[in-house]
PDB file of N, CA and C in Angstrom:
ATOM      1  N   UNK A   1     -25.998 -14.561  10.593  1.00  0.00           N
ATOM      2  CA  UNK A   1     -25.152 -14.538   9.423  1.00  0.00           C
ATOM      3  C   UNK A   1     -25.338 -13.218   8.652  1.00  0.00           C
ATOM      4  N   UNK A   2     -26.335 -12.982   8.908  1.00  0.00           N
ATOM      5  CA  UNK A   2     -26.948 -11.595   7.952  1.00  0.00           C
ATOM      6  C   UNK A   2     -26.348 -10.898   8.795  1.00  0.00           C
ATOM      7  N   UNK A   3     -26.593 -10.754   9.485  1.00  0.00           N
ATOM      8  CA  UNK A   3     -26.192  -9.273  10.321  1.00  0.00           C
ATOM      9  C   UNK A   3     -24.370  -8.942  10.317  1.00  0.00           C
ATOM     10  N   UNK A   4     -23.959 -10.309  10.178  1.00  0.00           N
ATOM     11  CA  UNK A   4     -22.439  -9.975  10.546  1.00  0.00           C
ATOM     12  C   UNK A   4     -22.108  -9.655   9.006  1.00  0.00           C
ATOM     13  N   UNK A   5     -22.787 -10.152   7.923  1.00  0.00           N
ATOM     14  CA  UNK A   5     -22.231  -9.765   6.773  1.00  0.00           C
ATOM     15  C   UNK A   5     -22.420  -7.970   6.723  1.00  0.00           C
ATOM     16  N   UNK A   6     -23.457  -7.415   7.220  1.00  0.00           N
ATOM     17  CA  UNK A   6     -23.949  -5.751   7.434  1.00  0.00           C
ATOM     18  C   UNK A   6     -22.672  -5.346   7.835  1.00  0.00           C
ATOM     19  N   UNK A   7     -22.355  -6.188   9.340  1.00  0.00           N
ATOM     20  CA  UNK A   7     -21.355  -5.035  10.099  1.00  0.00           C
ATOM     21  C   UNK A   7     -19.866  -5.081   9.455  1.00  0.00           C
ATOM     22  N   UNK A   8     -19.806  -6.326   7.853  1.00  0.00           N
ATOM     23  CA  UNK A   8     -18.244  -6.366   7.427  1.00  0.00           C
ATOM     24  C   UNK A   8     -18.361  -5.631   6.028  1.00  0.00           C
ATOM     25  N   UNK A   9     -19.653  -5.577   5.747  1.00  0.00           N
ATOM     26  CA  UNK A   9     -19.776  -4.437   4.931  1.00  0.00           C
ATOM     27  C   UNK A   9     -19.795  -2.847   5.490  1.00  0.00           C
ATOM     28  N   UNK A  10     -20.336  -2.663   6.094  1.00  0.00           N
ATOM     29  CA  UNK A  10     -20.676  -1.444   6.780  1.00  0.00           C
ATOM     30  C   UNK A  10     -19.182  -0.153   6.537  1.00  0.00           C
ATOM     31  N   UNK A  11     -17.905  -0.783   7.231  1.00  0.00           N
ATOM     32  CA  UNK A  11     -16.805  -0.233   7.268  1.00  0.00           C
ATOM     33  C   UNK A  11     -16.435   0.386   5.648  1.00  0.00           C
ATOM     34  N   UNK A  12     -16.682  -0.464   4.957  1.00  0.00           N
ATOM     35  CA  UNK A  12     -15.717  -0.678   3.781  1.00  0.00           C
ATOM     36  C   UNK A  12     -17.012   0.438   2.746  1.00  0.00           C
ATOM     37  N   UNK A  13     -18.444   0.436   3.197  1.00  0.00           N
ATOM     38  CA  UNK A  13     -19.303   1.120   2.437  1.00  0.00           C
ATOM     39  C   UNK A  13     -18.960   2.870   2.459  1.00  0.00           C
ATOM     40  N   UNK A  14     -18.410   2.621   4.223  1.00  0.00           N
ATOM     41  CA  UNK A  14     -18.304   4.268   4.550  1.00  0.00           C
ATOM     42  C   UNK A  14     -17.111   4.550   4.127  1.00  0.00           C
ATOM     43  N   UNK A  15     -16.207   3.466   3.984  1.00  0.00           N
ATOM     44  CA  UNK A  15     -14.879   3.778   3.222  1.00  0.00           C
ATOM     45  C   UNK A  15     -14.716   4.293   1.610  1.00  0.00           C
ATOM     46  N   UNK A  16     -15.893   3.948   0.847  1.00  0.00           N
ATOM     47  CA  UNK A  16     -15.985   4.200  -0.421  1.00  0.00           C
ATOM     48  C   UNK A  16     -15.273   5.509  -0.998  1.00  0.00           C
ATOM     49  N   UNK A  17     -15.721   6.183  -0.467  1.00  0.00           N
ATOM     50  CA  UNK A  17     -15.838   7.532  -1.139  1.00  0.00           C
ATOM     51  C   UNK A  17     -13.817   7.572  -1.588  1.00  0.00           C
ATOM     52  N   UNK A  18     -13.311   6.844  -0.936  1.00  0.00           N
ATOM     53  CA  UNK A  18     -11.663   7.155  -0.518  1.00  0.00           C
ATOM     54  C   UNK A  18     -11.079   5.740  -0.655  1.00  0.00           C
ATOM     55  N   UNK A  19     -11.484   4.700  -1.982  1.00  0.00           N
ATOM     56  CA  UNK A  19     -11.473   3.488  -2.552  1.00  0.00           C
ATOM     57  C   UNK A  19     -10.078   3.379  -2.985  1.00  0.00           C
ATOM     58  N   UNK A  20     -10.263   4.493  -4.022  1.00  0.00           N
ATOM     59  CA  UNK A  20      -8.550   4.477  -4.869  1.00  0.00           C
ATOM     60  C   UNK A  20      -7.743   4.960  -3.429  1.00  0.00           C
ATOM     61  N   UNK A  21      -7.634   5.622  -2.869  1.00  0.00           N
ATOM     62  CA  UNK A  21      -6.729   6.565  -1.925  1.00  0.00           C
ATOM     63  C   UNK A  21      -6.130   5.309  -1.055  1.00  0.00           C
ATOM     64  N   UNK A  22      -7.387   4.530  -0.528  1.00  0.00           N
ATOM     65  CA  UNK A  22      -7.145   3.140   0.413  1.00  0.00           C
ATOM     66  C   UNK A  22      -6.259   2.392  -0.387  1.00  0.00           C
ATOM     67  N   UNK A  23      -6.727   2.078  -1.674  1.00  0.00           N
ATOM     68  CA  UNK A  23      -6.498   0.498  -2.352  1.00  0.00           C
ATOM     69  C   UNK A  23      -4.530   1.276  -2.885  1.00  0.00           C
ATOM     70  N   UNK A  24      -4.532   2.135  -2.919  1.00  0.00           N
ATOM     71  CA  UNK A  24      -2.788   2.709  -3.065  1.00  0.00           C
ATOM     72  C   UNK A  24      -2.007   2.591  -2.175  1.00  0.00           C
ATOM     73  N   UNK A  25      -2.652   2.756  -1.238  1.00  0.00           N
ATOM     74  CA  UNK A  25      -1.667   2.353   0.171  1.00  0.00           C
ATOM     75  C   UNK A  25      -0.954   1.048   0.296  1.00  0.00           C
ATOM     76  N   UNK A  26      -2.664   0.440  -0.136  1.00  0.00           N
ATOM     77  CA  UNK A  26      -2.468  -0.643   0.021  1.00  0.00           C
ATOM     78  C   UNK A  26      -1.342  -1.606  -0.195  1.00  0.00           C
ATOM     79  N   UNK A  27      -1.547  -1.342  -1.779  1.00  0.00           N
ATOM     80  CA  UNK A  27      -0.467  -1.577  -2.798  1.00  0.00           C
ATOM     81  C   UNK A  27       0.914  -0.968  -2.513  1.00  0.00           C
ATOM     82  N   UNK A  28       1.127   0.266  -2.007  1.00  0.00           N
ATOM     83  CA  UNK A  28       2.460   0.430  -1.535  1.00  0.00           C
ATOM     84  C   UNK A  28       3.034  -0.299  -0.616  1.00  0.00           C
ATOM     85  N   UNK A  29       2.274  -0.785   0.308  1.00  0.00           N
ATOM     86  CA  UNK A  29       2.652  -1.246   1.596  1.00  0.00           C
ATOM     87  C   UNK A  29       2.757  -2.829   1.777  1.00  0.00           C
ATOM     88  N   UNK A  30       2.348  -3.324   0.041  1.00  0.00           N
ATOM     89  CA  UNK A  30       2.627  -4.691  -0.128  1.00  0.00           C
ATOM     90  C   UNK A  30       3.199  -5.141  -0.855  1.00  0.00           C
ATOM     91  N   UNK A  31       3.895  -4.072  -1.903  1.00  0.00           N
ATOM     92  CA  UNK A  31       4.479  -4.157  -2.802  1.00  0.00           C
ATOM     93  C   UNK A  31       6.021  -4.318  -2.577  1.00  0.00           C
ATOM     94  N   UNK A  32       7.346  -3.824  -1.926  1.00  0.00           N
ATOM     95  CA  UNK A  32       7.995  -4.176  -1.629  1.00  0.00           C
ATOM     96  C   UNK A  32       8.469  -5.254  -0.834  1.00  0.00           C
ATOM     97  N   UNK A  33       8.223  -5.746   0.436  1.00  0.00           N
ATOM     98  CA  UNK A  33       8.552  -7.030   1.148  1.00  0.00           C
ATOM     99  C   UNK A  33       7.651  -8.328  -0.372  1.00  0.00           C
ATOM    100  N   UNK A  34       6.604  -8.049  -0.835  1.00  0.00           N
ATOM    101  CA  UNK A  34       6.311  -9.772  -1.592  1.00  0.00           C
ATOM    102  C   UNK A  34       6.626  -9.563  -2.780  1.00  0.00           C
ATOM    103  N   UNK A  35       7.313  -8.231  -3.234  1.00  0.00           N
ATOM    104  CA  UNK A  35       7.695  -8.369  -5.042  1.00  0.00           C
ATOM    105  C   UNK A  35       9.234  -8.190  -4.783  1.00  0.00           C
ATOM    106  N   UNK A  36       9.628  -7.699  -4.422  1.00  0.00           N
ATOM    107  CA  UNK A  36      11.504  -7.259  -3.855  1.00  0.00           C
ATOM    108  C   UNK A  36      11.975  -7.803  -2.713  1.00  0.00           C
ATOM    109  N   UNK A  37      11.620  -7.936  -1.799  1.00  0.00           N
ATOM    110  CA  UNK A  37      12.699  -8.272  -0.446  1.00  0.00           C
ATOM    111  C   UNK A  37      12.620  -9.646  -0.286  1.00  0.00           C
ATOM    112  N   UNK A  38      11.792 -10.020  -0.477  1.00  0.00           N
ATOM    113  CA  UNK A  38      11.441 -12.002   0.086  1.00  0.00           C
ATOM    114  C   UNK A  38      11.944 -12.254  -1.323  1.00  0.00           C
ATOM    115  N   UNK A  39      11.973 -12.346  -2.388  1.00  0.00           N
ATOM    116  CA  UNK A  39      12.254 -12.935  -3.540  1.00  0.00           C
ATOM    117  C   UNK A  39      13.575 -12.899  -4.159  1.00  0.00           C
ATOM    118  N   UNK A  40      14.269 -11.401  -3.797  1.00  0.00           N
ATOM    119  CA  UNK A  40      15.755 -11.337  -3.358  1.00  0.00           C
ATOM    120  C   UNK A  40      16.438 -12.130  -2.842  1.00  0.00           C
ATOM    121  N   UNK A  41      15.384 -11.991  -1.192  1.00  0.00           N
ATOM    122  CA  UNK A  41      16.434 -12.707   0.027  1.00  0.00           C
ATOM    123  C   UNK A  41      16.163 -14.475  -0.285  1.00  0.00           C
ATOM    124  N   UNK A  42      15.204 -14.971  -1.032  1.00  0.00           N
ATOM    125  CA  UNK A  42      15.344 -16.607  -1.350  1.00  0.00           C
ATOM    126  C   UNK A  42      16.578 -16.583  -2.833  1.00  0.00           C
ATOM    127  N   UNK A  43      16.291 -16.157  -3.189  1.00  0.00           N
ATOM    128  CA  UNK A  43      17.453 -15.597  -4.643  1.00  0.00           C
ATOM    129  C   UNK A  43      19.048 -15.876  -3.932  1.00  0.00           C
ATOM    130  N   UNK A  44      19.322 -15.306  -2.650  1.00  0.00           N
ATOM    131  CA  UNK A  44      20.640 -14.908  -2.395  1.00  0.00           C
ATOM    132  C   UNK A  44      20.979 -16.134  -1.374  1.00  0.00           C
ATOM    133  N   UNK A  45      19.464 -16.759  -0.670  1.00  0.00           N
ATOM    134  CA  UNK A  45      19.867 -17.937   0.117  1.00  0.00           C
ATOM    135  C   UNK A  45      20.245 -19.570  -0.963  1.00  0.00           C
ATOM    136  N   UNK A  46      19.380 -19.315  -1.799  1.00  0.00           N
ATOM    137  CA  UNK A  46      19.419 -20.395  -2.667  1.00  0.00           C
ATOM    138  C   UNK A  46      20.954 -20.292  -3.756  1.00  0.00           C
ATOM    139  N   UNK A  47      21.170 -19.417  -3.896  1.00  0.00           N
ATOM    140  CA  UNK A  47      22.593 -19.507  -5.079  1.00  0.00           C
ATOM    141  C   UNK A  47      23.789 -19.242  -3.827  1.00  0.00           C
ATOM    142  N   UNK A  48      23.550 -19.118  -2.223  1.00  0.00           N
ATOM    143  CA  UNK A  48      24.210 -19.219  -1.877  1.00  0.00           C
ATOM    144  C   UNK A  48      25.432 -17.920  -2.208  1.00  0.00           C
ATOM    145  N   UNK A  49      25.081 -16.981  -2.310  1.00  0.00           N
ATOM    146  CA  UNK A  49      25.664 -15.686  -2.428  1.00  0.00           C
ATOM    147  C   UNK A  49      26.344 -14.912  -1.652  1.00  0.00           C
ATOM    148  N   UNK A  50      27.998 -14.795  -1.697  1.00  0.00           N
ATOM    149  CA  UNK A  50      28.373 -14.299  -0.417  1.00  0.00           C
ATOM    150  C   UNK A  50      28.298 -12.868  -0.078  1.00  0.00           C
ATOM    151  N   UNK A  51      28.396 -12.603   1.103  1.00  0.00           N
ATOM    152  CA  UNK A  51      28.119 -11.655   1.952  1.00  0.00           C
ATOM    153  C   UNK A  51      29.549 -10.655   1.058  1.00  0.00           C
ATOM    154  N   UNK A  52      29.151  -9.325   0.801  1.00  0.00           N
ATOM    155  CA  UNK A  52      29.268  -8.518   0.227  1.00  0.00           C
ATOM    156  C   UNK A  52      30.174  -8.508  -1.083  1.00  0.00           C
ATOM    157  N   UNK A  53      29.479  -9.635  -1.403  1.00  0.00           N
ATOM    158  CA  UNK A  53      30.424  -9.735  -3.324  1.00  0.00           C
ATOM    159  C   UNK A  53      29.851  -8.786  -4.133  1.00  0.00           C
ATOM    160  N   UNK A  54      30.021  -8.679  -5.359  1.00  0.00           N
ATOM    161  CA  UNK A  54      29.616  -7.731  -6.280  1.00  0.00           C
ATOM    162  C   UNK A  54      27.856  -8.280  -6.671  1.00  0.00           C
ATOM    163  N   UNK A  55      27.647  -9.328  -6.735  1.00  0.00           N
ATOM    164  CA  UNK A  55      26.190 -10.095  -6.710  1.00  0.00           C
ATOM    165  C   UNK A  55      25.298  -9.294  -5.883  1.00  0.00           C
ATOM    166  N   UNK A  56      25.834  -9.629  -4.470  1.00  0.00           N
ATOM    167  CA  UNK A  56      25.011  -9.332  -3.325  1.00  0.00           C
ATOM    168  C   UNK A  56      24.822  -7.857  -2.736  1.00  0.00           C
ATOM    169  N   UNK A  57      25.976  -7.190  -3.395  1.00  0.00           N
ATOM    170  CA  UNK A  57      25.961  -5.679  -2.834  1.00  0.00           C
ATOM    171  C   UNK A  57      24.313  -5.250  -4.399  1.00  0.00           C
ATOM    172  N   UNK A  58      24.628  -5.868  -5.385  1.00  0.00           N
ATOM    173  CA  UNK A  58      23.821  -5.377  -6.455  1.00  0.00           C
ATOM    174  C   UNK A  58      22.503  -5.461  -6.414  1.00  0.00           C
ATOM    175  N   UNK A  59      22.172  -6.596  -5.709  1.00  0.00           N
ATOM    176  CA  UNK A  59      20.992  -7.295  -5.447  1.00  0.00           C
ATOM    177  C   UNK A  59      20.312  -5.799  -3.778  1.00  0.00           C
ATOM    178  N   UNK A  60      21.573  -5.845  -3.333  1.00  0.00           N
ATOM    179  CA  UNK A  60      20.882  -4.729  -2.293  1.00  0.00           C
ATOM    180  C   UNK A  60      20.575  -3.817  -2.165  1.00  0.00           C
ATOM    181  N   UNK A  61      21.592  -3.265  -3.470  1.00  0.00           N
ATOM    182  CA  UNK A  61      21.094  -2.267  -3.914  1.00  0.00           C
ATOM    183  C   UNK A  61      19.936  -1.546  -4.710  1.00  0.00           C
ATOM    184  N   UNK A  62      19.500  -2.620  -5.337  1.00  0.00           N
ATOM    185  CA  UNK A  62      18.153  -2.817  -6.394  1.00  0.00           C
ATOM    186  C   UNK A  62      17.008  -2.858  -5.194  1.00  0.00           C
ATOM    187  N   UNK A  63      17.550  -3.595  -3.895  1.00  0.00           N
ATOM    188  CA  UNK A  63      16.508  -3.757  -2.552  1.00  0.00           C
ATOM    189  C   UNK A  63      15.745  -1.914  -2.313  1.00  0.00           C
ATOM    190  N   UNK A  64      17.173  -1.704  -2.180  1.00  0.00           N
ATOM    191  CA  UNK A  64      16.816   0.166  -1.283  1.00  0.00           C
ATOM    192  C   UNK A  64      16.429   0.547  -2.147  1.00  0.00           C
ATOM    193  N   UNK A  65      16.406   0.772  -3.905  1.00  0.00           N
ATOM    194  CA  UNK A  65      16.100   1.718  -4.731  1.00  0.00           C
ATOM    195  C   UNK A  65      14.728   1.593  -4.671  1.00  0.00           C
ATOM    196  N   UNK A  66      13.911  -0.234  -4.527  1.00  0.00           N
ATOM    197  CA  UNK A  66      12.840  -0.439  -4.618  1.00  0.00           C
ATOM    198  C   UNK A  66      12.026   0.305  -3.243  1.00  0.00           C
ATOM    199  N   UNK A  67      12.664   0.165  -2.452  1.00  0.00           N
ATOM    200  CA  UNK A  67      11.989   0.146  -1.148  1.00  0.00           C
ATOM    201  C   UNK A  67      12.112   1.942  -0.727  1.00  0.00           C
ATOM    202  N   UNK A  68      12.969   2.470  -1.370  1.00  0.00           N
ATOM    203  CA  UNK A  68      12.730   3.901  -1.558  1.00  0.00           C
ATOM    204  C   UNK A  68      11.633   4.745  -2.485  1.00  0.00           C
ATOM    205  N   UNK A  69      11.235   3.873  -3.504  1.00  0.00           N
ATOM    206  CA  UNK A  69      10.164   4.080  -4.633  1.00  0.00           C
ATOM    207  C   UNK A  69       8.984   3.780  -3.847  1.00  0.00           C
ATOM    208  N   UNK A  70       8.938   2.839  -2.803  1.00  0.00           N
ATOM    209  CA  UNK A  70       7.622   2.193  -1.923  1.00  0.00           C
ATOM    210  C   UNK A  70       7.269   2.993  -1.268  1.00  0.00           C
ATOM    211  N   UNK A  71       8.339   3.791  -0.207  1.00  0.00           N
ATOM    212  CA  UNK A  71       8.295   4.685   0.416  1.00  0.00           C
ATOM    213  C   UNK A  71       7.265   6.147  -0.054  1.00  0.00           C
ATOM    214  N   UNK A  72       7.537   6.845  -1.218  1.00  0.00           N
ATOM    215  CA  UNK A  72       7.614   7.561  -2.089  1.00  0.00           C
ATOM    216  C   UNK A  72       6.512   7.423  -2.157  1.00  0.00           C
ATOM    217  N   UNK A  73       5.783   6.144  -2.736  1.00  0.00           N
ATOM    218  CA  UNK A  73       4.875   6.203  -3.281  1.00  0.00           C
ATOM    219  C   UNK A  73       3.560   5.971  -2.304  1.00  0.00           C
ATOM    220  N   UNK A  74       3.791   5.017  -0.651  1.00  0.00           N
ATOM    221  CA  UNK A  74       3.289   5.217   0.487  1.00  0.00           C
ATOM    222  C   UNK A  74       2.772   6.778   1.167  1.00  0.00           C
ATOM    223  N   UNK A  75       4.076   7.472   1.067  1.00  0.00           N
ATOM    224  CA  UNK A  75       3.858   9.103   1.238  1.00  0.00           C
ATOM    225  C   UNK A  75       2.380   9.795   0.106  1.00  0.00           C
ATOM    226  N   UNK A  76       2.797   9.559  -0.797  1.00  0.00           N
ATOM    227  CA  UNK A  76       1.881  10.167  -2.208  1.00  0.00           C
ATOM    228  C   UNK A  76       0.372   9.394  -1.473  1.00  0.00           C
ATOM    229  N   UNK A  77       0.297   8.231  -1.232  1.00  0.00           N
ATOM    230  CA  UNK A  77      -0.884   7.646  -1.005  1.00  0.00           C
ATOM    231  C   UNK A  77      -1.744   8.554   0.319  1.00  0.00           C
ATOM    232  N   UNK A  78      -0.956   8.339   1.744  1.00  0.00           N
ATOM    233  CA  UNK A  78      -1.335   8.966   2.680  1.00  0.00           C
ATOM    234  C   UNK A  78      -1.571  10.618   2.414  1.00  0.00           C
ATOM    235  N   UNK A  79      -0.738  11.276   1.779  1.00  0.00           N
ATOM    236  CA  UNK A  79      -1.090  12.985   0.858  1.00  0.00           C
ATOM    237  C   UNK A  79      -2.297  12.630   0.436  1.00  0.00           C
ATOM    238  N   UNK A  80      -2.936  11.378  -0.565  1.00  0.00           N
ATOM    239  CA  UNK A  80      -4.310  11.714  -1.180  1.00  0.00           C
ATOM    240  C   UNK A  80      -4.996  11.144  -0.015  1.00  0.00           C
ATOM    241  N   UNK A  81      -4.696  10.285   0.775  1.00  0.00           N
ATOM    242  CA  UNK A  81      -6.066   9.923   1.623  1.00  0.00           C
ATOM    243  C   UNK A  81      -6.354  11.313   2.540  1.00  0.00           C
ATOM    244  N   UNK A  82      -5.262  12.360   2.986  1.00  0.00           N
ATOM    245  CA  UNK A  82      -5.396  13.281   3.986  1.00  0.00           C
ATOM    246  C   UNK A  82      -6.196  14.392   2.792  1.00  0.00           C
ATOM    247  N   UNK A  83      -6.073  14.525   1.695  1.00  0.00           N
ATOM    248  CA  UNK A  83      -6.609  16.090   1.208  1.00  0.00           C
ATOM    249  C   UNK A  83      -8.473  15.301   0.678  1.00  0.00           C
ATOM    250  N   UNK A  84      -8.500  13.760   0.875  1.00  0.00           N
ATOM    251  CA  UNK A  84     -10.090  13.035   0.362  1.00  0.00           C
ATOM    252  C   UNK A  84     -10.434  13.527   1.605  1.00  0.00           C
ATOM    253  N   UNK A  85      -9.855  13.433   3.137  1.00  0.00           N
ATOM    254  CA  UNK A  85     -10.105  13.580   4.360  1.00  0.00           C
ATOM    255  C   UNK A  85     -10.879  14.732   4.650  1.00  0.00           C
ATOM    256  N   UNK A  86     -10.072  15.385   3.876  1.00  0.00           N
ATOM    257  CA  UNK A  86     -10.361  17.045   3.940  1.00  0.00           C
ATOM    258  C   UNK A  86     -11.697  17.468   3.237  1.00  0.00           C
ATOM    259  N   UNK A  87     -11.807  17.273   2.055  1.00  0.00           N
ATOM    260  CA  UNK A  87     -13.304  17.596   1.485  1.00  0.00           C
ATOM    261  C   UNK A  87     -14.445  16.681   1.815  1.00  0.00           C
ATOM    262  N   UNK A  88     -14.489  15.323   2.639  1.00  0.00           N
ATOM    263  CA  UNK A  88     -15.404  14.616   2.586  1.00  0.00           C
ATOM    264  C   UNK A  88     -16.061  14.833   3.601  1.00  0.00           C
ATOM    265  N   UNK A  89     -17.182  15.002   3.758  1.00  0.00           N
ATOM    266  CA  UNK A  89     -18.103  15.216   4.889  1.00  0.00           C
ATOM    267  C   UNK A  89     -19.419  14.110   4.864  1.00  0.00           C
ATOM    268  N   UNK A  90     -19.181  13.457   5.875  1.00  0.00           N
ATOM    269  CA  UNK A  90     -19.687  11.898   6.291  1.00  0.00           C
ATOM    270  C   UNK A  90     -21.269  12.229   6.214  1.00  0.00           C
ATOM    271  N   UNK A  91     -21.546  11.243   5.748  1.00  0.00           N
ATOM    272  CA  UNK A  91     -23.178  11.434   5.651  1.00  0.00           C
ATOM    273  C   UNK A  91     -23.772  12.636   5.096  1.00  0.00           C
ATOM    274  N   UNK A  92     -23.558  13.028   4.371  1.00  0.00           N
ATOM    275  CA  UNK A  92     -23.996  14.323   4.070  1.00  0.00           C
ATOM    276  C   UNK A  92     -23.863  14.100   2.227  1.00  0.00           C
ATOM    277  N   UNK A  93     -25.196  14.434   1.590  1.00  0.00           N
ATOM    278  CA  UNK A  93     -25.631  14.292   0.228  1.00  0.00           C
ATOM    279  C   UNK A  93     -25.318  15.078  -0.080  1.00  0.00           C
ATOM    280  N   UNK A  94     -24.968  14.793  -1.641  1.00  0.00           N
ATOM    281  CA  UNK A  94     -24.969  16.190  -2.372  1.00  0.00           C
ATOM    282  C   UNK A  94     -26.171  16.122  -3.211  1.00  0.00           C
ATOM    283  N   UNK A  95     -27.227  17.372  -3.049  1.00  0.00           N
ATOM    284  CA  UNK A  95     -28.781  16.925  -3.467  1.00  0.00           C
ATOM    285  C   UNK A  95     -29.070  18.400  -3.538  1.00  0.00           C
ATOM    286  N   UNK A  96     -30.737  18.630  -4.156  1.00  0.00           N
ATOM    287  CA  UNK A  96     -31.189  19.781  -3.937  1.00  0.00           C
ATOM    288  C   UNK A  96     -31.583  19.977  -2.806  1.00  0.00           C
ATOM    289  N   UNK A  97     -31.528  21.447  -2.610  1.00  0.00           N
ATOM    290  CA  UNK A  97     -31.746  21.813  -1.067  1.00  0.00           C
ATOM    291  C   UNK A  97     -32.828  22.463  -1.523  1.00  0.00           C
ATOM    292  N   UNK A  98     -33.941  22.583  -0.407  1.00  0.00           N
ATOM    293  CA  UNK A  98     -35.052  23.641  -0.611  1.00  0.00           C
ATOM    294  C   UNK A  98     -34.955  24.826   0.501  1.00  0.00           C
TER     295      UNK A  98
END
């Protein structure tokens, strides 16, 4: 039990340094389909909304604007995880040297 808790910590310890950079992605990449697209698409099944009325074109359109902002903001995430990529050097302290 001990040991497997080490090896599910282990990943996520060496991941630290690049916490915010991860946890943005994250959030981009979950933020559109469970806050905009599924809640839409039960919205448009439930009121029964026809296929390209003024409702449904509006509703799709509010879809892409969101899912273009996700995009956007997915890009911005992967930019900071690649330039954390860049200055971090694994195992290595920052300490006095003699």
């Amino acid at each position: 039990m001990e040991d497997n808790f080490c090896y599910s910590c282990n990943p996520f310890s060496m991941a630290f340094p690049f916490f915010n950079a991860i946890l943005s992605l994250l959030g981009a990449i979950g933020y559109w389909p469970l806050t905009i697209f599924f809640p839409i698409q039960m919205y448009i099944s439930q009121k029964k909304i026809g296929r390209e009325s003024i409702q449904w074109i509006g509703l799709q359109l509010l879809n892409l604007r969101c899912l273009i902002g996700t995009l956007v903001a997915a890009c911005s995430s992967i930019e900071g995880l690649c330039s954390s990529f860049q200055n971090y050097k694994p195992f290595k302290t920052k300490g006095y040297e003699s």
